[in-house]
C-alpha atoms as a PDB file:
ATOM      1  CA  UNK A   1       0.000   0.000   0.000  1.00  0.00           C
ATOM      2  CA  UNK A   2       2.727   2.392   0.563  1.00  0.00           C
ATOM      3  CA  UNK A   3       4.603   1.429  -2.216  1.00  0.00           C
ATOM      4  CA  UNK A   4       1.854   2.018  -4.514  1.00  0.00           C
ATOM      5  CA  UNK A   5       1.289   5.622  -2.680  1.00  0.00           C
ATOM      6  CA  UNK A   6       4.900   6.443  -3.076  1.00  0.00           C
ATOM      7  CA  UNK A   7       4.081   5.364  -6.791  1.00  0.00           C
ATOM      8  CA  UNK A   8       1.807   7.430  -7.505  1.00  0.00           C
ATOM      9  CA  UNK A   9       3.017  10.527  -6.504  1.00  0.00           C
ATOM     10  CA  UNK A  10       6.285   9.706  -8.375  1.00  0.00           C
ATOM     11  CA  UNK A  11       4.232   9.483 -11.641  1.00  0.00           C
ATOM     12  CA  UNK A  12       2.419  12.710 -10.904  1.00  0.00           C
ATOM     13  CA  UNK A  13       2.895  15.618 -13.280  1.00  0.00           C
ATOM     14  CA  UNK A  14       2.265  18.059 -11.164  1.00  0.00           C
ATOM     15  CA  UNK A  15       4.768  17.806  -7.940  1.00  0.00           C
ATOM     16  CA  UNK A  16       5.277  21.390  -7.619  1.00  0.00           C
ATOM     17  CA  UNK A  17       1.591  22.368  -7.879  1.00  0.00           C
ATOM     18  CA  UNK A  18       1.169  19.982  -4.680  1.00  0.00           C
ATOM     19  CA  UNK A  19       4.303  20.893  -2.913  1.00  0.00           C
ATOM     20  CA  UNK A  20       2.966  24.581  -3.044  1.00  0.00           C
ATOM     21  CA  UNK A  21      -0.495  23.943  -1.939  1.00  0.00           C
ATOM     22  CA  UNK A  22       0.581  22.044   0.857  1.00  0.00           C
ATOM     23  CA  UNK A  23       2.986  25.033   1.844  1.00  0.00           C
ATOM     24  CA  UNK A  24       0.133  27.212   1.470  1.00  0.00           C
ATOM     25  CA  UNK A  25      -1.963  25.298   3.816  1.00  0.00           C
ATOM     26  CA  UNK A  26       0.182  25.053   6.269  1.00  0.00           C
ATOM     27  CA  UNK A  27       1.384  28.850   6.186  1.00  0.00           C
ATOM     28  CA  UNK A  28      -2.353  30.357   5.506  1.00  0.00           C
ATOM     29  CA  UNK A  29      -3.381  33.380   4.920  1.00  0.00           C
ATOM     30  CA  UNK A  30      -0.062  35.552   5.222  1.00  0.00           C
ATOM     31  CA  UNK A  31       1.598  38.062   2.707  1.00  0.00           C
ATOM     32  CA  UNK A  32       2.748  37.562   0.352  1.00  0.00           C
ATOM     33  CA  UNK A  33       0.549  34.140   0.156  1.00  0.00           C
ATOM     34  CA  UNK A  34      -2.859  36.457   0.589  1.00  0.00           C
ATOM     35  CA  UNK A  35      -6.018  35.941  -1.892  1.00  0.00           C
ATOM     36  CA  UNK A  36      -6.322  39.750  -0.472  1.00  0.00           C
ATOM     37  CA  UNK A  37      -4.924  42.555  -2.175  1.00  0.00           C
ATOM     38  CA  UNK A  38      -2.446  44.022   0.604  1.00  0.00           C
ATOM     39  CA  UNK A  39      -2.721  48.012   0.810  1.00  0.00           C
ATOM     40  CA  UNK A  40      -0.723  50.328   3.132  1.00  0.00           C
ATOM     41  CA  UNK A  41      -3.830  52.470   3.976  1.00  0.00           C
ATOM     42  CA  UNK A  42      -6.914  54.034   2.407  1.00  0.00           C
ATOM     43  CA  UNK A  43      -7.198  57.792   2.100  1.00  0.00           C
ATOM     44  CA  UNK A  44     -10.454  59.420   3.814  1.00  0.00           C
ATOM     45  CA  UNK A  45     -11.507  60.930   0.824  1.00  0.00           C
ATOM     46  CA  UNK A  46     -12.360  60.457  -3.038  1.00  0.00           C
ATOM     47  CA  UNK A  47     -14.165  61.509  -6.239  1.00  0.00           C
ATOM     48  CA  UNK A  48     -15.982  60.062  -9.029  1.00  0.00           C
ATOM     49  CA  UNK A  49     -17.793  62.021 -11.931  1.00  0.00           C
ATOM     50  CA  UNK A  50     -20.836  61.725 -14.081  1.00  0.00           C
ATOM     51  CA  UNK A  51     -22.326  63.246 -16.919  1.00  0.00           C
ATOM     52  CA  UNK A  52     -26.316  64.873 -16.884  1.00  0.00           C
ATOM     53  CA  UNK A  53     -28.294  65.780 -19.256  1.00  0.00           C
ATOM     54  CA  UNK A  54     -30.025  69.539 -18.902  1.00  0.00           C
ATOM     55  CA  UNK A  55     -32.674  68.275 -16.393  1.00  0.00           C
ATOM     56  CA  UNK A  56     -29.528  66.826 -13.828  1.00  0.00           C
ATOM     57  CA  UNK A  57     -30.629  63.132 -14.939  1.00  0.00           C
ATOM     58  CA  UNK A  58     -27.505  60.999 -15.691  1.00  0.00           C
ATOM     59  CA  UNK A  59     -26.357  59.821 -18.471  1.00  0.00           C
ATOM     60  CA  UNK A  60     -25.050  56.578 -19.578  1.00  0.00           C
ATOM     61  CA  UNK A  61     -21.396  57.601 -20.591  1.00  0.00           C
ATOM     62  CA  UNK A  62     -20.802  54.596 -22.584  1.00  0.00           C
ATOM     63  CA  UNK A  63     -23.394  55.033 -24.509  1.00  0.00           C
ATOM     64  CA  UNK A  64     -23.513  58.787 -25.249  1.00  0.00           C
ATOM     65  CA  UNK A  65     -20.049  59.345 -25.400  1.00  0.00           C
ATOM     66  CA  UNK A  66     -18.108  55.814 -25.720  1.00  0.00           C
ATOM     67  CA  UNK A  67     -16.201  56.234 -22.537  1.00  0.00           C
ATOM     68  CA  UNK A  68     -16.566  54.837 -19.673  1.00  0.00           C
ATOM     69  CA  UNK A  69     -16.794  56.601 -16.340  1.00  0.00           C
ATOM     70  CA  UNK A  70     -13.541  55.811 -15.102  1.00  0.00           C
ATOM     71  CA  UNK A  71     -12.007  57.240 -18.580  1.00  0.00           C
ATOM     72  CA  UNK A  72     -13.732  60.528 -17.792  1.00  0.00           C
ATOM     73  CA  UNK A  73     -11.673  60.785 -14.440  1.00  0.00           C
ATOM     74  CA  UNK A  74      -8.942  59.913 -15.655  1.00  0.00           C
ATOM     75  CA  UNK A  75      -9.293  62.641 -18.653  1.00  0.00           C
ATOM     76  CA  UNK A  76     -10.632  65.357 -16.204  1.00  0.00           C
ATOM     77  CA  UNK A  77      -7.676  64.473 -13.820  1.00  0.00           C
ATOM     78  CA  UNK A  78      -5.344  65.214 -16.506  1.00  0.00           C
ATOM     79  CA  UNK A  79      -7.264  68.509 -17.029  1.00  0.00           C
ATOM     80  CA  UNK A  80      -7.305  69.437 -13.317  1.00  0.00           C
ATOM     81  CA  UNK A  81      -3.842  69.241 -13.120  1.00  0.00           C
ATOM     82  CA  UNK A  82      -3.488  71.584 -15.639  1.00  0.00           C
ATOM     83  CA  UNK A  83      -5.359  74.120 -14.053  1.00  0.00           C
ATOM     84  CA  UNK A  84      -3.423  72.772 -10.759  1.00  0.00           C
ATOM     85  CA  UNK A  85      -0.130  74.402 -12.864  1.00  0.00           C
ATOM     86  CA  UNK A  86      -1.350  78.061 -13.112  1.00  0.00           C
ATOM     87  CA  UNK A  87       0.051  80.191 -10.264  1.00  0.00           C
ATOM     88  CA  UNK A  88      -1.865  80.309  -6.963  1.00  0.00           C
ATOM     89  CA  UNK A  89      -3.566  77.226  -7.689  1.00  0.00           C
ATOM     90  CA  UNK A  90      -3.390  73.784  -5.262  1.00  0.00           C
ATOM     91  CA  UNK A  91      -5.370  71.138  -6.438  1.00  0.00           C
ATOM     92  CA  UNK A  92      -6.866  70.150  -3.458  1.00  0.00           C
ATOM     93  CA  UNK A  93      -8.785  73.689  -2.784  1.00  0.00           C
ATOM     94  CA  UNK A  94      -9.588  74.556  -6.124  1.00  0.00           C
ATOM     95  CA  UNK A  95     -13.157  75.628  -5.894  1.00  0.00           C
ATOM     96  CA  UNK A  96     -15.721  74.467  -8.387  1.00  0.00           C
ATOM     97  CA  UNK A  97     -15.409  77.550 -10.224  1.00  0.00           C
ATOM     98  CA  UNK A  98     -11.701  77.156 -10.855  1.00  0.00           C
ATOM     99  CA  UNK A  99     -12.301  73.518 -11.577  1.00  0.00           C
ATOM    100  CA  UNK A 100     -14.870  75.103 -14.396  1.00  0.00           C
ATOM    101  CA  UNK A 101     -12.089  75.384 -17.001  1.00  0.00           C
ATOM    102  CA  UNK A 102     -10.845  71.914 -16.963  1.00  0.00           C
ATOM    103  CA  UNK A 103     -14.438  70.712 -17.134  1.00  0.00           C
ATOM    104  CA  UNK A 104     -15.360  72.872 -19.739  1.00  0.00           C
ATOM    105  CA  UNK A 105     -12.651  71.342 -21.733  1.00  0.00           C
ATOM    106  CA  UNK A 106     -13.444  67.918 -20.904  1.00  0.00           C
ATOM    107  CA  UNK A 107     -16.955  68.261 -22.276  1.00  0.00           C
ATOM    108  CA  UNK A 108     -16.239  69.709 -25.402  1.00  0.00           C
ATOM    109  CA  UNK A 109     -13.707  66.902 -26.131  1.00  0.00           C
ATOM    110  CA  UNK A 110     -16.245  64.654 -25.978  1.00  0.00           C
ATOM    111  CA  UNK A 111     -18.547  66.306 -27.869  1.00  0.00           C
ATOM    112  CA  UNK A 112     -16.352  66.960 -30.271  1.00  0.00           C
ATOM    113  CA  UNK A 113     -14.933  63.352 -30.516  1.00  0.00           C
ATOM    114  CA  UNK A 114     -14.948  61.536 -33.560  1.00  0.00           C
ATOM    115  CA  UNK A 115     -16.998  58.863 -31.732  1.00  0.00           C
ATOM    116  CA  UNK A 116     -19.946  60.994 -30.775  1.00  0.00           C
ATOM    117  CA  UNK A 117     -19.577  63.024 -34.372  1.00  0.00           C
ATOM    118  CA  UNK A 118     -19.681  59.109 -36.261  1.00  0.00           C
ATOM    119  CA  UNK A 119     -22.907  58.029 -33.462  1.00  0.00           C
ATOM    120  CA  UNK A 120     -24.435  61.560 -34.478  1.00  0.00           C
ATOM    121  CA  UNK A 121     -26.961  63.711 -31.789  1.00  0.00           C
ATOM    122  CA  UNK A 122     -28.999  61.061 -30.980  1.00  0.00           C
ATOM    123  CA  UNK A 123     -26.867  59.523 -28.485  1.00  0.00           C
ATOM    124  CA  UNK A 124     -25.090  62.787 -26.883  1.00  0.00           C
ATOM    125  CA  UNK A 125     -27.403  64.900 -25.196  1.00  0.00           C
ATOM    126  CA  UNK A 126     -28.031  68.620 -26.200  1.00  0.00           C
ATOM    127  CA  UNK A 127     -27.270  69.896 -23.076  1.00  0.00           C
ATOM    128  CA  UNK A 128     -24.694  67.946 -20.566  1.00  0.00           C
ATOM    129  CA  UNK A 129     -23.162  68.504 -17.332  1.00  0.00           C
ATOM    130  CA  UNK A 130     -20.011  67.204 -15.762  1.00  0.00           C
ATOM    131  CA  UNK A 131     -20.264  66.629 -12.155  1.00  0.00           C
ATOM    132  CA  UNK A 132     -17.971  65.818  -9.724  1.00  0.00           C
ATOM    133  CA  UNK A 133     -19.225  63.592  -6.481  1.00  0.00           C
ATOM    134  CA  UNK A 134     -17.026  64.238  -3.466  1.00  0.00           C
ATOM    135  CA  UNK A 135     -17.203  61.044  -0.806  1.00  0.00           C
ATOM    136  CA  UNK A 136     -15.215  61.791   2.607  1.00  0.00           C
ATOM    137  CA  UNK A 137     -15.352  60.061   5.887  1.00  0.00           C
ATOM    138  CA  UNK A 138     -14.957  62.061   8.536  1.00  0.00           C
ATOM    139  CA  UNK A 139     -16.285  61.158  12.258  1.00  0.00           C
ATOM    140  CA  UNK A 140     -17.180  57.308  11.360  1.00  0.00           C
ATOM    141  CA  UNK A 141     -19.471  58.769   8.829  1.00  0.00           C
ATOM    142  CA  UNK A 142     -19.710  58.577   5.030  1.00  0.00           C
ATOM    143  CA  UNK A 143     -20.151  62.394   3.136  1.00  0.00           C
ATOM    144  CA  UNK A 144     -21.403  62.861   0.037  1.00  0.00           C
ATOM    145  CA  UNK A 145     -20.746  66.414  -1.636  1.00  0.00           C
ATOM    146  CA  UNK A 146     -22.011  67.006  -5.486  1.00  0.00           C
ATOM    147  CA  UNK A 147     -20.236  69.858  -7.232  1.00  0.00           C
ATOM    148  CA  UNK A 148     -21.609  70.993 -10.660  1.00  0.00           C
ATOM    149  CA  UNK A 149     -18.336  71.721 -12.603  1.00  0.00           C
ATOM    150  CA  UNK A 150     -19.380  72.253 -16.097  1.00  0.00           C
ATOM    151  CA  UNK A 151     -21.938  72.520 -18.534  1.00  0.00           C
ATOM    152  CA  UNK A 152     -22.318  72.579 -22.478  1.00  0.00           C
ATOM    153  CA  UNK A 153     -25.055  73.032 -24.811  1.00  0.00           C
END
């Protein structure tokens, strides 16, 4: 019986595949041997934006502009920084107003993109606005802050 164990494991392709599972059972659930991504902390605050049509209903991005929503942050991030470079300008107190420009630029990429120009008017709206959703938690608490940026007709 113990030859024919001894056997089979000898014949078994995969030695190294068991070898490692076994280590990972008997180590558990330690870095760098984690199912869990590993971070080395979480900010207290983010963003997110979103498109509206005139009325302040949102808009599918994907569908009236081809991007999805993380694409428009990263686009108006690039744009914010811009702004971020004129003198007397920090990014993290820019005001909505001064954030304006860089969202005012972002929309009228998009509307002038060759994807929304090819899908024609139907699927961009006439007017849009670019808002930006500011999430913080401060005191144990989740806040929720929406700034209107920009807007284009």
């Amino acid at each position: 019986m113990i030859r024919a164990t001894l056997d089979f494991f000898r014949a078994l392709p995969c030695k190294p595949l068991l070898l490692l599972s076994v280590v990972c059972l008997v180590i558990g659930d330690q870095f760098p041997l984690s199912e869990f991504p590993m971070y080395a902390s979480f900010t207290h605050r983010t963003y997110y934006v979103h498109l509206a049509d005139g009325n302040g209903q949102p808009v599918a991005a994907a569908s009236s502009t081809g991007l999805r929503t993380s694409q428009l942050k990263k686009i108006y991030q690039r744009e914010l920084l811009t702004e971020a470079r004129r003198p007397g300008r920090v990014r993290q107190r820019m005001t909505a107003e001064e954030k304006g420009a860089a969202g005012a630029r972002l929309l009228a990429t998009l509307k002038n993109s060759q994807w929304v120009q090819q899908q024609g008017a139907t699927t961009f709206p006439a007017v849009v606005r670019l808002y930006e959703v500011n999430i913080s938690l401060r005191e144990g608490r989740f806040e929720k802050e929406t700034l209107l940026i920009a807007e284009a007709r």
